[in-house]
Protein backbone atom coordinates (compact mmCIF):
# COMPACT_ATOMS: atom_id res chain seq x y z
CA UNK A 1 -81.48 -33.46 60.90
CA UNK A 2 -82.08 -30.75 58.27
CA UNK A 3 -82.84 -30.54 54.65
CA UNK A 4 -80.85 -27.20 53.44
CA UNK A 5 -83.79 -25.28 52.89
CA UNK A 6 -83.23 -21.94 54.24
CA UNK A 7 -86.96 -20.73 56.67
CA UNK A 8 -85.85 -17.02 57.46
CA UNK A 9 -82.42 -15.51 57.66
CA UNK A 10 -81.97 -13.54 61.37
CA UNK A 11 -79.29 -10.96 62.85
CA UNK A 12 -76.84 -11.31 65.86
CA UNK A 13 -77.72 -8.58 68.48
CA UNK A 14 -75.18 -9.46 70.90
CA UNK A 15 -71.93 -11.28 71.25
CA UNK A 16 -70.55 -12.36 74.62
CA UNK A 17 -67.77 -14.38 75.69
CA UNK A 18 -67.67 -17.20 78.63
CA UNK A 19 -64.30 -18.89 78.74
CA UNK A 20 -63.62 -20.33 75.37
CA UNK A 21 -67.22 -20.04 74.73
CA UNK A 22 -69.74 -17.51 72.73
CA UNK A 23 -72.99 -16.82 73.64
CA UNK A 24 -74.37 -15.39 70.38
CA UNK A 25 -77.94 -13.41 70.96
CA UNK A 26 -80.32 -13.36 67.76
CA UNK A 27 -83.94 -12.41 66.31
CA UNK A 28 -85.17 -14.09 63.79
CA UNK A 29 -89.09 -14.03 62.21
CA UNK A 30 -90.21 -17.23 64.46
CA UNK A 31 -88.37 -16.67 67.98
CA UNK A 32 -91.68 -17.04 69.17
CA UNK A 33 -92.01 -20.20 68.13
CA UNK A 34 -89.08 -21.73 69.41
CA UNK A 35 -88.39 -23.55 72.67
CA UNK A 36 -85.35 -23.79 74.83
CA UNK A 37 -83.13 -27.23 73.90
CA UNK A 38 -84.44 -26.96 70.51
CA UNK A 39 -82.10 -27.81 67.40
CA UNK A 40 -81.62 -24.42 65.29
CA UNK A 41 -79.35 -24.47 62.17
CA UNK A 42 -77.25 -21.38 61.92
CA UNK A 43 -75.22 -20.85 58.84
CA UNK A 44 -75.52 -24.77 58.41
CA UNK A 45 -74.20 -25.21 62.23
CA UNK A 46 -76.67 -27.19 64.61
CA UNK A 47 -76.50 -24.80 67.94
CA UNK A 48 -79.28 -25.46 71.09
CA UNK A 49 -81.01 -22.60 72.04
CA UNK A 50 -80.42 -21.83 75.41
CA UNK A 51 -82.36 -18.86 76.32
CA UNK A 52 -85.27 -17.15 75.13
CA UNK A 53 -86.17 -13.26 76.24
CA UNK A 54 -88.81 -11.48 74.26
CA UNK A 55 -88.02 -11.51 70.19
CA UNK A 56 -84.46 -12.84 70.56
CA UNK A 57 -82.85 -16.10 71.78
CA UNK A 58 -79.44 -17.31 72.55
CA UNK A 59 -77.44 -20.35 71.87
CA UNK A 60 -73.56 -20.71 72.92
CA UNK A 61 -71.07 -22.08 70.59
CA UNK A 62 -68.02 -24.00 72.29
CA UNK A 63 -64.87 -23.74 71.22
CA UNK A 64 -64.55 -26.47 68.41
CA UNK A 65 -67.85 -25.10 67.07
CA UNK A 66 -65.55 -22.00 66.65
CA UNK A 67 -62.65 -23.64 65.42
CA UNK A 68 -64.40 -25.54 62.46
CA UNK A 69 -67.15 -23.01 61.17
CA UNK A 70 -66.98 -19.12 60.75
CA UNK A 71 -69.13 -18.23 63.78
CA UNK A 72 -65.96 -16.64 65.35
CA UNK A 73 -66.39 -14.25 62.48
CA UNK A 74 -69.68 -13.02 63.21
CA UNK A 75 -70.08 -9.74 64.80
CA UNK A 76 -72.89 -7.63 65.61
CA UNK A 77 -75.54 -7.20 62.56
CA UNK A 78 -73.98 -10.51 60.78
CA UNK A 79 -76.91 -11.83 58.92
CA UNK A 80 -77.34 -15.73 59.47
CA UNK A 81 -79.24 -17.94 57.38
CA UNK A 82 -81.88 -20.36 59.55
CA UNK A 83 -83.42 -23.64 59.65
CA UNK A 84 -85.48 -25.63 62.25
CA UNK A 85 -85.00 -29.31 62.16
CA UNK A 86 -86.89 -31.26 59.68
CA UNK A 87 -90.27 -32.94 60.43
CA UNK A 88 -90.26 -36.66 59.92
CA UNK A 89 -93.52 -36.27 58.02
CA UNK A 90 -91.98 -33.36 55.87
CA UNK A 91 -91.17 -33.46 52.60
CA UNK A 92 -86.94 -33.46 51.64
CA UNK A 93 -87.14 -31.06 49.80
CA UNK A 94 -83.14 -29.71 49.67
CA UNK A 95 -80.24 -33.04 50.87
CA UNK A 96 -79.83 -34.37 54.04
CA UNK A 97 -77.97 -32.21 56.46
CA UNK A 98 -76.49 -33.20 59.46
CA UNK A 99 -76.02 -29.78 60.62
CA UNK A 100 -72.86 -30.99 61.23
CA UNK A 101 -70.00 -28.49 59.30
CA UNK A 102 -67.29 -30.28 58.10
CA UNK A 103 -64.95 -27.35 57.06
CA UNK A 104 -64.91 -23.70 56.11
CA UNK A 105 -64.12 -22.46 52.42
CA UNK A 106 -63.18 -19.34 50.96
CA UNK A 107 -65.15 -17.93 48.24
CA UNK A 108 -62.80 -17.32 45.42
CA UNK A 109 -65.44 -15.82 42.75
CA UNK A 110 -68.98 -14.58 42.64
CA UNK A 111 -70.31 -13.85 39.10
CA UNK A 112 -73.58 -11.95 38.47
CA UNK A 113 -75.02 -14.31 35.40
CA UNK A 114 -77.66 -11.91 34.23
CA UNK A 115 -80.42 -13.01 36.64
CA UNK A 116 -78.72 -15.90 38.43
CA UNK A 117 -75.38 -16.35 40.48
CA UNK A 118 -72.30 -18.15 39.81
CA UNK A 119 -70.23 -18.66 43.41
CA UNK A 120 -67.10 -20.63 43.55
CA UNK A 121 -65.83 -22.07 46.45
CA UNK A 122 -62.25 -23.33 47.13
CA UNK A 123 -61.41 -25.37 50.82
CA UNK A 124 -58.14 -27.34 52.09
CA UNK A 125 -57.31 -30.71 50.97
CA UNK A 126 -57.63 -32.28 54.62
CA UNK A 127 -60.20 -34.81 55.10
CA UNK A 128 -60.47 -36.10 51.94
CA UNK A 129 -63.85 -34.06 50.99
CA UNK A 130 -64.82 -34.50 47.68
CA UNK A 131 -67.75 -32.89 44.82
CA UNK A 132 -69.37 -33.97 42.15
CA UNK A 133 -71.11 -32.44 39.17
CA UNK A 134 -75.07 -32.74 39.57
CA UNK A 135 -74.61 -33.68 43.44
CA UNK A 136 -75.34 -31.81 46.73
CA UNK A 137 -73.72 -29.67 49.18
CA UNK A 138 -74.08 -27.55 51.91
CA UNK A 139 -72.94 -23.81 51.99
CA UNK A 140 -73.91 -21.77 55.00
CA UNK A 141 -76.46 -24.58 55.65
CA UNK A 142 -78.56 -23.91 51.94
CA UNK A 143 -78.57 -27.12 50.19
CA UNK A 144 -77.00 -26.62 46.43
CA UNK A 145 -76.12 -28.59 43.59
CA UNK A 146 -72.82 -28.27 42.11
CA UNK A 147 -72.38 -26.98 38.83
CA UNK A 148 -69.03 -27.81 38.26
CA UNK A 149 -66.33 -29.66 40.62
CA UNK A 150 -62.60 -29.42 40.26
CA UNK A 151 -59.70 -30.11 42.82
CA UNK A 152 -60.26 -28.82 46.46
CA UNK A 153 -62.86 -26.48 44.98
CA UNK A 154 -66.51 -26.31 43.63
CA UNK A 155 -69.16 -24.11 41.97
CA UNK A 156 -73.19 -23.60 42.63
CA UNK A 157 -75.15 -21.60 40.82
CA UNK A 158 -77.81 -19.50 42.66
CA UNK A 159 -81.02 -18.88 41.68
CA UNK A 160 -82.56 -15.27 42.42
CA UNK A 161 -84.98 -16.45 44.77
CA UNK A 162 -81.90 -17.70 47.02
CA UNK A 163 -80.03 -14.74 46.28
CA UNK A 164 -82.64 -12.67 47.58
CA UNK A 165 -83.86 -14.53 50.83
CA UNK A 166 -80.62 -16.02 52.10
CA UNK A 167 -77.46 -14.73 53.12
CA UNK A 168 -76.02 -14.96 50.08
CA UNK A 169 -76.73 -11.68 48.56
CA UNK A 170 -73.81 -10.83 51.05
CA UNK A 171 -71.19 -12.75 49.92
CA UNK A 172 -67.82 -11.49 48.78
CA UNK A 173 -64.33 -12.71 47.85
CA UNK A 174 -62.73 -13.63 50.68
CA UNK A 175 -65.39 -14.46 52.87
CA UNK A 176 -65.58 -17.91 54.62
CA UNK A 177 -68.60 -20.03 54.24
CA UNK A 178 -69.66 -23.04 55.96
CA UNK A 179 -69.61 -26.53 54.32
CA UNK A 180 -70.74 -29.64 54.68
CA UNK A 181 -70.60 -32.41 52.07
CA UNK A 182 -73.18 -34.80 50.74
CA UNK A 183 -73.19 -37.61 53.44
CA UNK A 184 -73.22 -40.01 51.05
CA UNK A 185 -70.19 -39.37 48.70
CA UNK A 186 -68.69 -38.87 52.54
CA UNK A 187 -69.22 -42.80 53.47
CA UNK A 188 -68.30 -43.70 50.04
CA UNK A 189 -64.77 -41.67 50.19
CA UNK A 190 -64.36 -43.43 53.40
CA UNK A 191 -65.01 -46.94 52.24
CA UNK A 192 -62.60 -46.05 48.99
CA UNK A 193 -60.13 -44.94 51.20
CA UNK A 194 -59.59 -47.87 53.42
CA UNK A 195 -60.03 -50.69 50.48
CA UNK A 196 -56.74 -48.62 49.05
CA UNK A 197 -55.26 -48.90 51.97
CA UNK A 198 -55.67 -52.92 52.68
CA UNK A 199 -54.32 -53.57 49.09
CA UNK A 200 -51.38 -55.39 48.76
């Protein structure tokens, strides 16, 4: 479990393939602090660490990882925003996040606002996903509120603080981000969806 609040971003040093796997190599601020079979958040994807050798570690993503996130886009130098799992005596202070990401998006618009960030966000109908103004979600694993919600698409605003120590400052049109929705409006959609479909 994870809370969206971003610790340290870190940068892939190595790539290598095994089968239909990827064993990613990183180094981040705290690899000394982290143990093998720990939970790491990458981009808003839960991976394991599997190995740990000096100031970098490795985790291995399988192949549905790949399928449903944009790790299969990172290469060498890709710059991925971090999170250890939340302590149960922690404070929340971002959403709950599964560290489980539902679907990529494509970021359609980023808008410099004089001092804070504008970033719109448009994904595939499938699943039945929904936003809503005021409410969470998860984008490259940083808990956000949307600012505004339409069809198949939403916006966040960033504030500089974000900008500056996440991932985000990277960001251009075109790029595919990581989401995953507020688990809430998730069990609610899914409740909705099968009262409409009982209904005579």
């Amino acid at each position: 479990m994870f809370t969206g609040i971003i610790e340290a971003v870190g940068k892939v040093e190595n790539i290598e393939k095994s089968g239909s796997n990827i064993n990613f190599t990183l180094s981040c601020p705290f690899t000394g602090e982290l143990k093998i079979d720990q939970s790491l958040a990458h981009n808003g994807c839960c991976l394991t660490v599997v190995e740990i050798n000096g100031g970098s570690y490795v985790v291995t993503a399988i192949d549905e990882t790949l399928e449903k996130t944009n790790l299969g886009n990172w290469e060498v130098g890709t710059v991925v925003n971090l999170e250890r799992c939340m302590k149960m005596d922690g404070r929340l202070d971002g959403h709950i996040v599964q560290g489980h990401v539902d679907k990529t998006g494509e970021v359609i618009a980023v808008e410099d606002k004089d001092g804070s960030y504008f970033v719109t966000v448009q994904y595939d109908a499938g699943g039945g996903f929904i936003t809503v103004p005021q409410g969470s979600v998860s984008v490259n694993g940083i808990s956000l509120t949307v600012a505004d919600s339409g069809e198949n698409q939403f916006s966040v605003a960033i504030i500089p603080y974000t900008w500056e120590f996440t991932n985000m400052n990277f960001l251009q049109v075109g790029d595919k981000v990581n989401l995953e929705f507020d688990i809430i409006g998730k069990y609610i959609a899914k409740l909705m969806s099968k009262q409409n479909a009982i209904k005579p």
